[in-house]
Every structure is written in C-alpha cells, then in structure tokens.
PDB file of N, CA and C in Angstrom:
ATOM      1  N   UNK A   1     -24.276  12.781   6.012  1.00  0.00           N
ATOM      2  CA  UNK A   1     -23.633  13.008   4.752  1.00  0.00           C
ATOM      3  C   UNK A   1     -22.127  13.121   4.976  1.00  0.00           C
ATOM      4  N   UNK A   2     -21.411  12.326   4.007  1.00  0.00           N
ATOM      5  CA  UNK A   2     -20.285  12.367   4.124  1.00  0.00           C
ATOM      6  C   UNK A   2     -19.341  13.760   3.794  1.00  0.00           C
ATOM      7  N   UNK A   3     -17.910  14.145   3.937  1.00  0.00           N
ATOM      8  CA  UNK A   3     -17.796  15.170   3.179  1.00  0.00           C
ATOM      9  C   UNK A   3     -16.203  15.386   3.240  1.00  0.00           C
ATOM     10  N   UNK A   4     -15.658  15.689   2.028  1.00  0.00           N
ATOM     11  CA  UNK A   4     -13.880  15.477   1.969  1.00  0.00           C
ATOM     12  C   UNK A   4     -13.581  16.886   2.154  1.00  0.00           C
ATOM     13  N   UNK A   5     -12.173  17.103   2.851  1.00  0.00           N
ATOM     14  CA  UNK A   5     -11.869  18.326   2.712  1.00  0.00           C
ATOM     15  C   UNK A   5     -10.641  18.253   2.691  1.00  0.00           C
ATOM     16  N   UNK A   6      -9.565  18.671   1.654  1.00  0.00           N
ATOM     17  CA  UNK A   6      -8.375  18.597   1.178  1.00  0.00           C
ATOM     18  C   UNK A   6      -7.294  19.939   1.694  1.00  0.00           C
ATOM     19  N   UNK A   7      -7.788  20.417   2.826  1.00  0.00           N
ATOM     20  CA  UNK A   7      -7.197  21.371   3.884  1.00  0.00           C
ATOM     21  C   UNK A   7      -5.622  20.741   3.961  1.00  0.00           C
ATOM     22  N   UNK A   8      -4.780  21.835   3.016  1.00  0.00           N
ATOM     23  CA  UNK A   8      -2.815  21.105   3.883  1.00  0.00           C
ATOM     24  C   UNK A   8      -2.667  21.646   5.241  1.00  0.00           C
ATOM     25  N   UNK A   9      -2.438  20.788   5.788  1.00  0.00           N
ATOM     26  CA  UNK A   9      -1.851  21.024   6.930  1.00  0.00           C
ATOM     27  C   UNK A   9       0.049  20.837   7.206  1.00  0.00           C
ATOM     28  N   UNK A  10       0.488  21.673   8.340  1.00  0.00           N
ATOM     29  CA  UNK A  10       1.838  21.259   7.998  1.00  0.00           C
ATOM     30  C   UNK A  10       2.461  20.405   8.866  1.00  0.00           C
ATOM     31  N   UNK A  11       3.466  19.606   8.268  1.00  0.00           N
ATOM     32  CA  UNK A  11       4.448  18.542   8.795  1.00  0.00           C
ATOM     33  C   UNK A  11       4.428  18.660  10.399  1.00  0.00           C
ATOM     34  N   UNK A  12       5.143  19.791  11.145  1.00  0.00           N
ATOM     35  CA  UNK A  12       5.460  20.157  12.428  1.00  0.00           C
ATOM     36  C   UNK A  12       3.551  20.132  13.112  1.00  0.00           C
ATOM     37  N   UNK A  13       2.392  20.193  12.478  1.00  0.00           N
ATOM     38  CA  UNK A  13       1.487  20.272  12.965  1.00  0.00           C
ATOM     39  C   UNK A  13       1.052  19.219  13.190  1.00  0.00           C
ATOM     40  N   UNK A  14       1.314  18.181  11.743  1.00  0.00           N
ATOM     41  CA  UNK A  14       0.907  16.839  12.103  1.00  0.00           C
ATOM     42  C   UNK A  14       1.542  15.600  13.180  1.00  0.00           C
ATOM     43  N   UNK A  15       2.649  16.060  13.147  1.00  0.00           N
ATOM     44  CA  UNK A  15       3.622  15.130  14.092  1.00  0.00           C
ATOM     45  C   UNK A  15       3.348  15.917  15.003  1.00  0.00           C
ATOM     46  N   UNK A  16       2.689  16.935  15.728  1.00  0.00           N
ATOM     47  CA  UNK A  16       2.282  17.144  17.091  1.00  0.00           C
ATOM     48  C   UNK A  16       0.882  16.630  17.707  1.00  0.00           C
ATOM     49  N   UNK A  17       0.037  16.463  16.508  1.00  0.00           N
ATOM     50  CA  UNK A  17      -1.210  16.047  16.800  1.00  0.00           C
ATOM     51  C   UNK A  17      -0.836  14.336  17.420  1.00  0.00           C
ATOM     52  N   UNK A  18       0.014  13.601  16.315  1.00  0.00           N
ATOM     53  CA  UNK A  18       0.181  12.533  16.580  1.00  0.00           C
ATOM     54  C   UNK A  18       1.234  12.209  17.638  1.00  0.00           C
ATOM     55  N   UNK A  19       1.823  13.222  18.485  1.00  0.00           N
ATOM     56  CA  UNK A  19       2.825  12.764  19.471  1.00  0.00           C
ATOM     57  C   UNK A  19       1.767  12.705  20.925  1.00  0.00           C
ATOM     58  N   UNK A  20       0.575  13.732  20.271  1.00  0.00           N
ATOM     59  CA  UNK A  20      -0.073  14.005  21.662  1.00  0.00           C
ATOM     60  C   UNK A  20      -1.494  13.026  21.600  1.00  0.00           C
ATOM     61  N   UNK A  21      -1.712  12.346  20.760  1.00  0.00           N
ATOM     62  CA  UNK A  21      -2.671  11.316  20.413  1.00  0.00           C
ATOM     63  C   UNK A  21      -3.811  12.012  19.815  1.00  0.00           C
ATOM     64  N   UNK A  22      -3.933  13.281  19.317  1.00  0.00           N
ATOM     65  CA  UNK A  22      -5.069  13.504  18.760  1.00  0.00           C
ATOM     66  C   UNK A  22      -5.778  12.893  17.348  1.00  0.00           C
ATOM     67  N   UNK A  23      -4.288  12.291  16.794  1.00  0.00           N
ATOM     68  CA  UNK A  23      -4.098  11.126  15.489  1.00  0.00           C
ATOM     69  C   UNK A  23      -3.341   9.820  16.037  1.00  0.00           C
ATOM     70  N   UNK A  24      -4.367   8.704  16.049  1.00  0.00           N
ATOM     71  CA  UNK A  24      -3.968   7.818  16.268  1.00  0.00           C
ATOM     72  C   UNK A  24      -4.734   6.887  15.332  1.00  0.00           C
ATOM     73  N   UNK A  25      -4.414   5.429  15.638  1.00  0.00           N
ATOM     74  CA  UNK A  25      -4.405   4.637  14.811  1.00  0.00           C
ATOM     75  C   UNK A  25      -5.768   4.118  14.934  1.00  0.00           C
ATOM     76  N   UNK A  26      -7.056   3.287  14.181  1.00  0.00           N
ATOM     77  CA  UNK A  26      -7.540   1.899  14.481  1.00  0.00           C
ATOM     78  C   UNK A  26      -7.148   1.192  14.770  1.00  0.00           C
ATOM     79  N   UNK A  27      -8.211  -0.196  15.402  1.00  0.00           N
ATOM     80  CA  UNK A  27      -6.971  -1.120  16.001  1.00  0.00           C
ATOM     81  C   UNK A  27      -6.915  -2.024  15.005  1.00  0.00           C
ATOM     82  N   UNK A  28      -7.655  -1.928  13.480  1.00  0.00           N
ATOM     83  CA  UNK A  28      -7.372  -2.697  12.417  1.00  0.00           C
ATOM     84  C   UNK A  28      -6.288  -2.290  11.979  1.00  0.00           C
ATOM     85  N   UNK A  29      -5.981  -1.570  11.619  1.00  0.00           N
ATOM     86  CA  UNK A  29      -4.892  -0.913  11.274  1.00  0.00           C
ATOM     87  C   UNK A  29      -3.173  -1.945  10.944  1.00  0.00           C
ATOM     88  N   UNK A  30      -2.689  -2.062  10.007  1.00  0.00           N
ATOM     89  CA  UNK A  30      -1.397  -2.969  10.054  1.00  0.00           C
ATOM     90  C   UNK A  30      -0.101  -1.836  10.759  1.00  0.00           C
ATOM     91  N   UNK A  31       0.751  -3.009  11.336  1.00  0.00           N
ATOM     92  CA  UNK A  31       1.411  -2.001  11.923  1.00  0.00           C
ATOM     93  C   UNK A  31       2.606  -1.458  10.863  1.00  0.00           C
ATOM     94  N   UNK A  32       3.693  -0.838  11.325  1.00  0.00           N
ATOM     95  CA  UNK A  32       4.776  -0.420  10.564  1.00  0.00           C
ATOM     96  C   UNK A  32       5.429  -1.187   9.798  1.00  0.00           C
ATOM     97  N   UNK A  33       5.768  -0.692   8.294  1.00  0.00           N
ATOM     98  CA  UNK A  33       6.092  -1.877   7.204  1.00  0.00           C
ATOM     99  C   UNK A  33       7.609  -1.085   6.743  1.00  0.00           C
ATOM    100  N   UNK A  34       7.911   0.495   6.530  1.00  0.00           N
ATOM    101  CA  UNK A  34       8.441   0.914   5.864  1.00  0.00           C
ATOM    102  C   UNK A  34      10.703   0.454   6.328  1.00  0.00           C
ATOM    103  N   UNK A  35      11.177   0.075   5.971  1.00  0.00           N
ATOM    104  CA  UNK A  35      12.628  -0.112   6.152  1.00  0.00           C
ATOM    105  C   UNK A  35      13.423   1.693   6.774  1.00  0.00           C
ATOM    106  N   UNK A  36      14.314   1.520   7.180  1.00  0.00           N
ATOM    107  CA  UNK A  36      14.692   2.813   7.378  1.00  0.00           C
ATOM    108  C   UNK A  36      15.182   3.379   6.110  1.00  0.00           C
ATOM    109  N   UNK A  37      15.399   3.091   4.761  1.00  0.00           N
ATOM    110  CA  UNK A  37      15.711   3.577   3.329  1.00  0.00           C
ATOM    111  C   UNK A  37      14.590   3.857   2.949  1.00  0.00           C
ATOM    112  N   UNK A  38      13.413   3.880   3.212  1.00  0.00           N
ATOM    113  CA  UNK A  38      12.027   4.419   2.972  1.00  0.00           C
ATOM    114  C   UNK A  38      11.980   5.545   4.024  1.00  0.00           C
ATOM    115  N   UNK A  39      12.327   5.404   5.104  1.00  0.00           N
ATOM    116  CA  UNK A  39      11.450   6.801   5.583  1.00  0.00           C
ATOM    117  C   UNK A  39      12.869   7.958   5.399  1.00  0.00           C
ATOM    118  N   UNK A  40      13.791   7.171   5.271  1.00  0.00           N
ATOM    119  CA  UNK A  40      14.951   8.456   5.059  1.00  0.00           C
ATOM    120  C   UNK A  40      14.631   9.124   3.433  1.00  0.00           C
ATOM    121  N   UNK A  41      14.163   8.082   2.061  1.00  0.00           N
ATOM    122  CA  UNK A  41      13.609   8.925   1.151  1.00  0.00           C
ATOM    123  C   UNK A  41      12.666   9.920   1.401  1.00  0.00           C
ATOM    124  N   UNK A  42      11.701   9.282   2.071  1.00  0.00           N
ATOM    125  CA  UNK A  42      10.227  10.153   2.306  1.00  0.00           C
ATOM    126  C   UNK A  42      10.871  11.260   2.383  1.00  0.00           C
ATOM    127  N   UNK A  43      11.967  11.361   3.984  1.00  0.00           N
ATOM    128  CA  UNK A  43      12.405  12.849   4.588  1.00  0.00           C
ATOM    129  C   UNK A  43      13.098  13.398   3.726  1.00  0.00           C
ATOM    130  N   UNK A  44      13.761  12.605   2.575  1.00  0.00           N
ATOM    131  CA  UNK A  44      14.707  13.873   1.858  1.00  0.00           C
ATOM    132  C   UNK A  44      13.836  14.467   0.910  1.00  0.00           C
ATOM    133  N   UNK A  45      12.290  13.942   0.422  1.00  0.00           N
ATOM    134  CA  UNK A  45      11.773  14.406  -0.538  1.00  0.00           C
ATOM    135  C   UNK A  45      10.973  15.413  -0.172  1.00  0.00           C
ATOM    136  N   UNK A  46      10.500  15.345   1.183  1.00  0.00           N
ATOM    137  CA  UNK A  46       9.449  16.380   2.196  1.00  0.00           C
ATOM    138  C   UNK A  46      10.608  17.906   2.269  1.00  0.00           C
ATOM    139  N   UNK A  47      11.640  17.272   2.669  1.00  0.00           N
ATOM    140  CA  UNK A  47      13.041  18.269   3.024  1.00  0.00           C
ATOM    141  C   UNK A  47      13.308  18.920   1.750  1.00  0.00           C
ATOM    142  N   UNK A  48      12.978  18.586  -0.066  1.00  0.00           N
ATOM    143  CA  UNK A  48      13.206  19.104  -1.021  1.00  0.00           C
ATOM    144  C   UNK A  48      11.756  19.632  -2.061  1.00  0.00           C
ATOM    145  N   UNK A  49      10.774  19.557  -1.032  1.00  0.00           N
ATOM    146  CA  UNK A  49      10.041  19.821  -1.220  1.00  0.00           C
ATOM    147  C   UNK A  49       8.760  19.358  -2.769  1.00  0.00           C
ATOM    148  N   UNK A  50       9.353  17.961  -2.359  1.00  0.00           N
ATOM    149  CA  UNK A  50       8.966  17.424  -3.744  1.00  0.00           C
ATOM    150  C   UNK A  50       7.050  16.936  -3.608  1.00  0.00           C
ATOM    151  N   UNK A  51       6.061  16.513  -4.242  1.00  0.00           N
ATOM    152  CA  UNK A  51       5.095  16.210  -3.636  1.00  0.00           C
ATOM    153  C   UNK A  51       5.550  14.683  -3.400  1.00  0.00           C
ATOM    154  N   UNK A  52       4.825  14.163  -2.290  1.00  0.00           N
ATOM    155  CA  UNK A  52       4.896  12.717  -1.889  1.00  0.00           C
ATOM    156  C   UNK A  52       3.471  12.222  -1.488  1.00  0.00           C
ATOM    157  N   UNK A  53       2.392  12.854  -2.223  1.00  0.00           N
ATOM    158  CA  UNK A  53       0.881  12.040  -2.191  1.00  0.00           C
ATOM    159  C   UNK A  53       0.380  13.241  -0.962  1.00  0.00           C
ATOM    160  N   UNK A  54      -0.342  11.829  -0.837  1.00  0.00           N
ATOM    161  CA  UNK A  54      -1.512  12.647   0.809  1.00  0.00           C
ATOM    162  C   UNK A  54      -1.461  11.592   1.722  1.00  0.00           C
ATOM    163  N   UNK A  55      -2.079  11.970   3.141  1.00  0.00           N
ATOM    164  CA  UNK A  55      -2.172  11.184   4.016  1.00  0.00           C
ATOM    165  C   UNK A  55      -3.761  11.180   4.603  1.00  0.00           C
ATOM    166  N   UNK A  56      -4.797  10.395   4.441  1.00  0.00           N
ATOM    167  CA  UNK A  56      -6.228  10.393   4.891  1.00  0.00           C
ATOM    168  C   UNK A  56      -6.373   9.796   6.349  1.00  0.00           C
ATOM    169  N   UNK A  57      -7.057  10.968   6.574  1.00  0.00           N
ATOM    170  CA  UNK A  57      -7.781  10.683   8.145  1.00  0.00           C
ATOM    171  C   UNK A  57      -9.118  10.810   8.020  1.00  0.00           C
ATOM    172  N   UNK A  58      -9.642  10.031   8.900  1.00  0.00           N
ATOM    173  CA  UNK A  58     -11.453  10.058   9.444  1.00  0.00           C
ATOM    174  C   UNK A  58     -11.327  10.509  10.750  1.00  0.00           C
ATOM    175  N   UNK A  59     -12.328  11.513  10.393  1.00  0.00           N
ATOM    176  CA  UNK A  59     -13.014  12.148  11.899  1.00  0.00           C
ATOM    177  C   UNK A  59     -13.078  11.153  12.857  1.00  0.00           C
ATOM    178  N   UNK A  60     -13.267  11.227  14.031  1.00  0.00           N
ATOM    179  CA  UNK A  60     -14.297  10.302  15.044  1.00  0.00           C
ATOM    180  C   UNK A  60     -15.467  10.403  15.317  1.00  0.00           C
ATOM    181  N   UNK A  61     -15.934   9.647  16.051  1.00  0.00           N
ATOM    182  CA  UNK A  61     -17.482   9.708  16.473  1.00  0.00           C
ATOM    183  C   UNK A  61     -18.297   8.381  14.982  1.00  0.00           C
ATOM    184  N   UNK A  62     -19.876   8.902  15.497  1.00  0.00           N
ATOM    185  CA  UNK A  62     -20.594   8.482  14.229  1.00  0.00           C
ATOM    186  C   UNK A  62     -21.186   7.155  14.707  1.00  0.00           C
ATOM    187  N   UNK A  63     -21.608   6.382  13.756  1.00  0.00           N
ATOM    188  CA  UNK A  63     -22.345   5.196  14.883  1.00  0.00           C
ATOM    189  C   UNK A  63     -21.412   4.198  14.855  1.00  0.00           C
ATOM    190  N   UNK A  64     -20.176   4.144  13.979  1.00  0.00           N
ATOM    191  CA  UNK A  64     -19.365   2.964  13.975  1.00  0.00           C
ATOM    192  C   UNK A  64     -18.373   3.407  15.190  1.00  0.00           C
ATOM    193  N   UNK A  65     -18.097   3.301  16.516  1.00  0.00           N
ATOM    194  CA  UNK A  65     -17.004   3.487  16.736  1.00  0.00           C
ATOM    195  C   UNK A  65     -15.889   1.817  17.045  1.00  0.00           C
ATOM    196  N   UNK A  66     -14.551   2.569  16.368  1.00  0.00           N
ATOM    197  CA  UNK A  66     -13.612   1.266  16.707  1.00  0.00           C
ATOM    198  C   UNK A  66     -12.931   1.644  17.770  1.00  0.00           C
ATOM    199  N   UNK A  67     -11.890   0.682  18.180  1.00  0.00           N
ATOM    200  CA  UNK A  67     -10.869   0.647  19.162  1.00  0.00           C
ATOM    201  C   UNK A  67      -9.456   1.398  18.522  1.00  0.00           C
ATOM    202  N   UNK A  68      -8.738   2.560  19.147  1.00  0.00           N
ATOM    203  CA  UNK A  68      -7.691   2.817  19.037  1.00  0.00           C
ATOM    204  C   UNK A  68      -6.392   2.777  19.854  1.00  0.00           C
ATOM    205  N   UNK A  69      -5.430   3.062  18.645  1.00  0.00           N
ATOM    206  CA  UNK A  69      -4.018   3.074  19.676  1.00  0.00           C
ATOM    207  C   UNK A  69      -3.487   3.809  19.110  1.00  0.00           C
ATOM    208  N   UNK A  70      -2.048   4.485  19.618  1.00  0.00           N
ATOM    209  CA  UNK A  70      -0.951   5.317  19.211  1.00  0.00           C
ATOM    210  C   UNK A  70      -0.428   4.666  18.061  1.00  0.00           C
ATOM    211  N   UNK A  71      -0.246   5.631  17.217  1.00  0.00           N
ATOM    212  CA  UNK A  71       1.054   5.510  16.315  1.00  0.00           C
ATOM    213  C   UNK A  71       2.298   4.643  16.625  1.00  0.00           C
ATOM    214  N   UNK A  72       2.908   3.883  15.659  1.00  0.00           N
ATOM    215  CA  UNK A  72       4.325   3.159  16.847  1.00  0.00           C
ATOM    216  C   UNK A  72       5.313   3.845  17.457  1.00  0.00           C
ATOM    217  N   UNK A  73       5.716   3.873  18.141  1.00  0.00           N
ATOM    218  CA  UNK A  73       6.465   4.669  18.345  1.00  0.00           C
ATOM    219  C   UNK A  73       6.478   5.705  20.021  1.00  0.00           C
ATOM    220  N   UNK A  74       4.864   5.827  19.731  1.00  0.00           N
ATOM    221  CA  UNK A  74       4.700   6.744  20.857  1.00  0.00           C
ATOM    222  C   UNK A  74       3.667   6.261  22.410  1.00  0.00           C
ATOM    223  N   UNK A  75       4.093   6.621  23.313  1.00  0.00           N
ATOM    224  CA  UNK A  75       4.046   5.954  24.655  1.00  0.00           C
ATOM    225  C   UNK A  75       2.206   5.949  24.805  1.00  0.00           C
ATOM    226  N   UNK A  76       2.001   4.688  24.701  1.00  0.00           N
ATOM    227  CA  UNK A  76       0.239   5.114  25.223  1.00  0.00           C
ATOM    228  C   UNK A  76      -0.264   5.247  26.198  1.00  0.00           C
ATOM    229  N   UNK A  77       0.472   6.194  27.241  1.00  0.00           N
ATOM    230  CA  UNK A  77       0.343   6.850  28.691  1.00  0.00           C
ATOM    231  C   UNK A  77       0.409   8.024  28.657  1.00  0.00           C
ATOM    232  N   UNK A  78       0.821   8.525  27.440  1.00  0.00           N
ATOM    233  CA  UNK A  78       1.489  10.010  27.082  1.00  0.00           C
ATOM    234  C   UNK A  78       0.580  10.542  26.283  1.00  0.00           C
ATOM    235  N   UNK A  79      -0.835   9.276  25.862  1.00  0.00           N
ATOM    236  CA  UNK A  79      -1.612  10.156  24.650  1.00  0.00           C
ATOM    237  C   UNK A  79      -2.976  10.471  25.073  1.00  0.00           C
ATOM    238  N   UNK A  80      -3.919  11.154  24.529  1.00  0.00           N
ATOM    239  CA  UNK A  80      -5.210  11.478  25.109  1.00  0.00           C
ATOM    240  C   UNK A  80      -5.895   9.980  24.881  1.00  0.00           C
ATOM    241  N   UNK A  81      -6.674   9.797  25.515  1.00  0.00           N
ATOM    242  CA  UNK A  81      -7.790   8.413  25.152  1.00  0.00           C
ATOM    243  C   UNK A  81      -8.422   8.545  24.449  1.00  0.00           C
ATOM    244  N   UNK A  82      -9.425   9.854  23.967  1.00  0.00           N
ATOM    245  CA  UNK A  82     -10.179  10.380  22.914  1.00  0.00           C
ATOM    246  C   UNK A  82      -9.325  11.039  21.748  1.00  0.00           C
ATOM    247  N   UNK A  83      -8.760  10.190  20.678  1.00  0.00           N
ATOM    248  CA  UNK A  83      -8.361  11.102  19.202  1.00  0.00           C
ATOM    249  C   UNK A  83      -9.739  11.652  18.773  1.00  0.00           C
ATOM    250  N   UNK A  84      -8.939  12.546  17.812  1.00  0.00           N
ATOM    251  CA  UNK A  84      -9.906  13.564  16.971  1.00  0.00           C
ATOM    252  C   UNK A  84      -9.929  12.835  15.394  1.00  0.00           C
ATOM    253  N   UNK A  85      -9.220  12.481  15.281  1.00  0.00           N
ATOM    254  CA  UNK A  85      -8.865  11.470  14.244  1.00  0.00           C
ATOM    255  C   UNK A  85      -8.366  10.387  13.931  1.00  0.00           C
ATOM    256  N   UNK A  86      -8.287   9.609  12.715  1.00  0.00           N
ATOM    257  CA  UNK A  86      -8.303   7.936  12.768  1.00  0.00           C
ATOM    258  C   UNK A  86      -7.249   8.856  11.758  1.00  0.00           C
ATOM    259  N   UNK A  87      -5.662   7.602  11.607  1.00  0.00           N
ATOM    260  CA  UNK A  87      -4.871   7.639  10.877  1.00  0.00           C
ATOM    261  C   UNK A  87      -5.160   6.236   9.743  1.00  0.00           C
ATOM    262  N   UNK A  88      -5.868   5.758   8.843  1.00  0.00           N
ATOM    263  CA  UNK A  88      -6.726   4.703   8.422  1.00  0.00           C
ATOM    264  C   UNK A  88      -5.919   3.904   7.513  1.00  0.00           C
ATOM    265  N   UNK A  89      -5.108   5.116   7.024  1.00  0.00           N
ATOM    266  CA  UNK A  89      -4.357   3.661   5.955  1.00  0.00           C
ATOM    267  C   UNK A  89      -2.792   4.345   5.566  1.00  0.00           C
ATOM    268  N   UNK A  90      -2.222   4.346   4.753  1.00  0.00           N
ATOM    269  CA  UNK A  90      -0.833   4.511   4.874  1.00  0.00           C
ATOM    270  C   UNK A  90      -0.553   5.355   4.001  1.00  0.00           C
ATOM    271  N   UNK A  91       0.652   5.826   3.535  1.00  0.00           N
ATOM    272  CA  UNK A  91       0.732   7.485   3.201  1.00  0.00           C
ATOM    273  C   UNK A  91       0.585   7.074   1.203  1.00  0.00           C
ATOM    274  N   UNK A  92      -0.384   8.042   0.622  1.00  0.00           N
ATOM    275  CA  UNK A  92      -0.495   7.180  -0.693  1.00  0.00           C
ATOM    276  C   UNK A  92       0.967   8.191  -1.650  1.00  0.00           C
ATOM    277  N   UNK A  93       1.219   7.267  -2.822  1.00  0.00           N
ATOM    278  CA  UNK A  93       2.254   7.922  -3.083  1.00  0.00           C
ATOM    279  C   UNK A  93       2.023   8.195  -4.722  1.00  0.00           C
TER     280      UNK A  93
END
C-alpha cells in the first residue's frame, strides 16, 4: 500500500541529504534545465519566505528498483551508493 506524507522538512536538511547522496536522482530523470535567473528567484523567494510549491521524493526499495545518480553538481565518489530517496521530478510551483 502506497502512502503520502507531507512532513516539511528544512532547506539546510535537504541540501545535506543531497550533498551526501541520501537524495539522489533516477537515471530517467532529465538533467538541469533552470537558467541562473531562475534559481536566483527561487533563492530570493525561499530567503523571503514566500511559498514556492513542494518537492516529491519516493522512498527506495520495492520490486521496481532503478539505476541512480547524484544530483548535478555533486561528486559521485563523495555520495553513498544506497539513497534513501529518489528526487523524481522537478520542484512544482
């Protein structure tokens, strides 16, 4: 049985999970699309505390498993091999 849980977590928590690979990507996954005038909005709106959507992850495990990788950005020597979570699709707004 499936099951959602809408738990916030915070900014400094999530960018640690994902520096240390516990959130990483599928390998379906498209890679990075956003211009640097997109992620500098994102940060001034996170920084003013405005809402900017959600971000969905899937557990791991289960009978489907896929192939993963790091986030862009971050060294895939530096991350665990086993995430705890799939980063699946892109931040909704």
């Amino acid at each position: 049985m499936t099951t959602f849980d809408s738990t916030k977590r915070s900014l400094p928590e999530l960018l640690k999970d994902i520096t240390t690979g516990k959130i990483q990507l599928p390998d379906f996954q498209r890679g990075w699309v956003w211009d640097d005038d997109h992620v500098q909005s994102l940060l001034v709106s996170i920084a003013r505390s405005f809402p900017v959507g959600a971000v969905m992850l899937m557990e791991t495990g289960g009978e489907v498993r896929f192939e993963t990788r790091p986030v862009e950005g971050i060294d895939p020597d530096s991350v665990t091999k086993e995430p705890e979570t799939w980063r699946p699709i892109s931040l909704a707004a």
